[in-house]
Protein backbone atom coordinates (compact mmCIF):
# COMPACT_ATOMS: atom_id res chain seq x y z
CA UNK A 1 39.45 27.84 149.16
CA UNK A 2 41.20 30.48 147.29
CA UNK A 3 41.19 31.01 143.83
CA UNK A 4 43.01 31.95 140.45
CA UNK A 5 40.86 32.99 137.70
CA UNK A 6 43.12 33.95 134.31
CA UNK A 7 41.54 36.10 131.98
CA UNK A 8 43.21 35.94 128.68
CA UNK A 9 42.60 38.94 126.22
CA UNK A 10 41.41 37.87 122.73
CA UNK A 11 38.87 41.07 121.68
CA UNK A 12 40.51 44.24 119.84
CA UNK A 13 38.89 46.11 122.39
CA UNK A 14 41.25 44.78 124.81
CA UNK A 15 44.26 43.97 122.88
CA UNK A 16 45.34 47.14 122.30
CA UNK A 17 44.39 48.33 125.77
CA UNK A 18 44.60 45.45 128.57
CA UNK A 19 43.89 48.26 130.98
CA UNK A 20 40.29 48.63 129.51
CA UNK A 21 39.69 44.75 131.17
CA UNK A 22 41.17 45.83 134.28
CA UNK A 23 38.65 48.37 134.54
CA UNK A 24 35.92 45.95 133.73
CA UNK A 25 36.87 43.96 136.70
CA UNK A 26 36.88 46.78 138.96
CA UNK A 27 33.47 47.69 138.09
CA UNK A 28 32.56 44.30 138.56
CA UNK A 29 33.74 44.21 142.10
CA UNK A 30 32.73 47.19 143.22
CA UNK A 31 29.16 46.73 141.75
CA UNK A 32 29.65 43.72 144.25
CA UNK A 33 30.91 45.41 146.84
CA UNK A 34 34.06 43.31 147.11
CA UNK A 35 37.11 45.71 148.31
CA UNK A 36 39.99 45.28 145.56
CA UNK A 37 43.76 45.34 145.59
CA UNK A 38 45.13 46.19 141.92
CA UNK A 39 48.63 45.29 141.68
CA UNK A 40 50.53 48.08 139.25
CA UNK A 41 53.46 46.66 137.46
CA UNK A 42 54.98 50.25 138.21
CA UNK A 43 53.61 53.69 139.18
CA UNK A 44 53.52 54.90 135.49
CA UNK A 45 51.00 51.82 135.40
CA UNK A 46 49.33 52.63 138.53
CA UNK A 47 48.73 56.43 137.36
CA UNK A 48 47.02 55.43 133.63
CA UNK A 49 44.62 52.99 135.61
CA UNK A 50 43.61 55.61 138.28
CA UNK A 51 43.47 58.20 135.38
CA UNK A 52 41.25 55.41 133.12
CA UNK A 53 38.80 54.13 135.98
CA UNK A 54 37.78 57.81 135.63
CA UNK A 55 36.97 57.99 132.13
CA UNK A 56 36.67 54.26 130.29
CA UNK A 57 32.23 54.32 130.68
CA UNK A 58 30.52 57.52 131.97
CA UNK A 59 27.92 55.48 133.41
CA UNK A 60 30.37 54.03 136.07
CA UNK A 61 31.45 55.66 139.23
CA UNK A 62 34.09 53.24 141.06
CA UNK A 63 35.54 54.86 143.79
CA UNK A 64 39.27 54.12 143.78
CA UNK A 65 42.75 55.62 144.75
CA UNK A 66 46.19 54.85 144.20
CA UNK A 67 47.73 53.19 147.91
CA UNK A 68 50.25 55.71 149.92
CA UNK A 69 47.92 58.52 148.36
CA UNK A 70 45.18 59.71 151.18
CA UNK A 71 44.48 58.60 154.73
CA UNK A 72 41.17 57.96 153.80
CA UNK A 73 42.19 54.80 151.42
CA UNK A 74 40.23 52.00 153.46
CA UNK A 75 37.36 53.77 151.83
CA UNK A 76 38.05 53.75 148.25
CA UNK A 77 36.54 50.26 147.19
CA UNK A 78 39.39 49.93 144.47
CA UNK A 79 43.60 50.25 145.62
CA UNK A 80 45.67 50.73 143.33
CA UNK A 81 49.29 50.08 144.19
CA UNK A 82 52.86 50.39 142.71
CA UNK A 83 55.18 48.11 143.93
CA UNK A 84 57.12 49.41 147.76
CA UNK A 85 53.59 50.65 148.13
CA UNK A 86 52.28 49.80 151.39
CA UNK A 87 48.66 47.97 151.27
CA UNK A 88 46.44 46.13 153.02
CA UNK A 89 45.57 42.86 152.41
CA UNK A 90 41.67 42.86 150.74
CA UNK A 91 39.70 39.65 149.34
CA UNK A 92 40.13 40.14 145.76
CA UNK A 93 43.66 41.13 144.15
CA UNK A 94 44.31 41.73 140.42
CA UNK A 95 47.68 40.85 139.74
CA UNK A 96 49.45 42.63 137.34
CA UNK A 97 53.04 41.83 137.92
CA UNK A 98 55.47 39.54 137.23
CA UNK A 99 55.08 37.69 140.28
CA UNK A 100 52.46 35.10 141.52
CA UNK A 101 50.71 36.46 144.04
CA UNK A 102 51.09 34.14 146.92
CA UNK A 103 49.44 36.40 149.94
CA UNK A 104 46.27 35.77 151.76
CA UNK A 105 43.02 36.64 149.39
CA UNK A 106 39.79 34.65 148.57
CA UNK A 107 40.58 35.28 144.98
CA UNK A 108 43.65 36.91 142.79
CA UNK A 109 42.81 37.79 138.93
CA UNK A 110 45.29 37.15 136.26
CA UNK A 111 45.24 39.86 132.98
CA UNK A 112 47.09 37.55 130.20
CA UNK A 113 48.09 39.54 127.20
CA UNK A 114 47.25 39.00 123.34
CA UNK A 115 51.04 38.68 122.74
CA UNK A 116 52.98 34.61 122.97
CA UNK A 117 55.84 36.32 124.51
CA UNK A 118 53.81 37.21 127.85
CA UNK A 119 51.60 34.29 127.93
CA UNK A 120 54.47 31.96 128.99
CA UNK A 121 55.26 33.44 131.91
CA UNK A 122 51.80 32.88 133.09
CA UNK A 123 51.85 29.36 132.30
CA UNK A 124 54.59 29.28 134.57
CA UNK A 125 52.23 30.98 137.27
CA UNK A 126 49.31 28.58 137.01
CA UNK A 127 51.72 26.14 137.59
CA UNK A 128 52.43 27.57 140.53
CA UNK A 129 49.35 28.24 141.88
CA UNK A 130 48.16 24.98 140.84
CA UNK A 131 50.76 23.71 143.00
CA UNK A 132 50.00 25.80 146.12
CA UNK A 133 46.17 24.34 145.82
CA UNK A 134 44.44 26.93 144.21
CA UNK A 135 41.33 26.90 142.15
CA UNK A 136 41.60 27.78 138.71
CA UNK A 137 39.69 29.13 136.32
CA UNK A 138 40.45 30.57 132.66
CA UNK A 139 37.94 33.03 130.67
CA UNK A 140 38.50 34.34 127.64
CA UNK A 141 37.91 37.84 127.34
């Protein structure tokens, strides 16, 4: 059964940097082993993340790479990709487009931001995962 868990952002830490969550979730996975796509909303996008999952908490080393990068991506735990980049399909995707993500995945993670304007669109998206038979699940962050 797959599933569509939305975090929306409601702590400063993450208001004023929605990448900071993003990171989170990466750890997470990788501290579970589970072998991420991250969906950049553009390369500019794709670049900060790979630059912050070096730097947000000393204490974490994820091993991750931005997709079209190195031969050796299958490796890196965390993929980050712009859009026209190629990437495999892996089990858990965080979305970060405008799109629903409607490829094969056991699970695909939602960022909503602290700002009305962007959290209609995504109403619009659980909709349509709803409708494709998703699970869903909302957390407030």
């Amino acid at each position: 059964m797959m599933r569509a868990d939305f975090y929306l952002i409601a702590k400063p830490r993450f208001a004023g940097q929605p990448l900071l969550l993003v990171c989170e979730l990466c750890r997470k996975a990788n501290d579970a082993g589970l072998a991420t796509l991250v969906l950049a909303r553009d390369s500019a996008q794709a670049e900060e993340l790979d630059d912050l999952l070096w730097s947000f908490n000393p204490d974490a080393f994820i091993p991750h790479q931005i997709a079209g990068s190195d031969e050796d991506e299958e490796e890196a735990l965390v993929l980050i990709a712009a859009p026209g980049q190629q990437a495999g399909l892996r089990p858990l995707v965080i979305n970060l487009r405008d799109a629903a993500w409607m490829e094969p995945c056991d699970r695909v993670l939602e960022v909503v931001p602290d700002d009305p304007a962007a959290r209609e669109p995504l109403r619009e998206r659980w909709r349509q995962y709803k409708a494709a038979g998703y699970t869903l699940n909302k957390y407030d962050m």
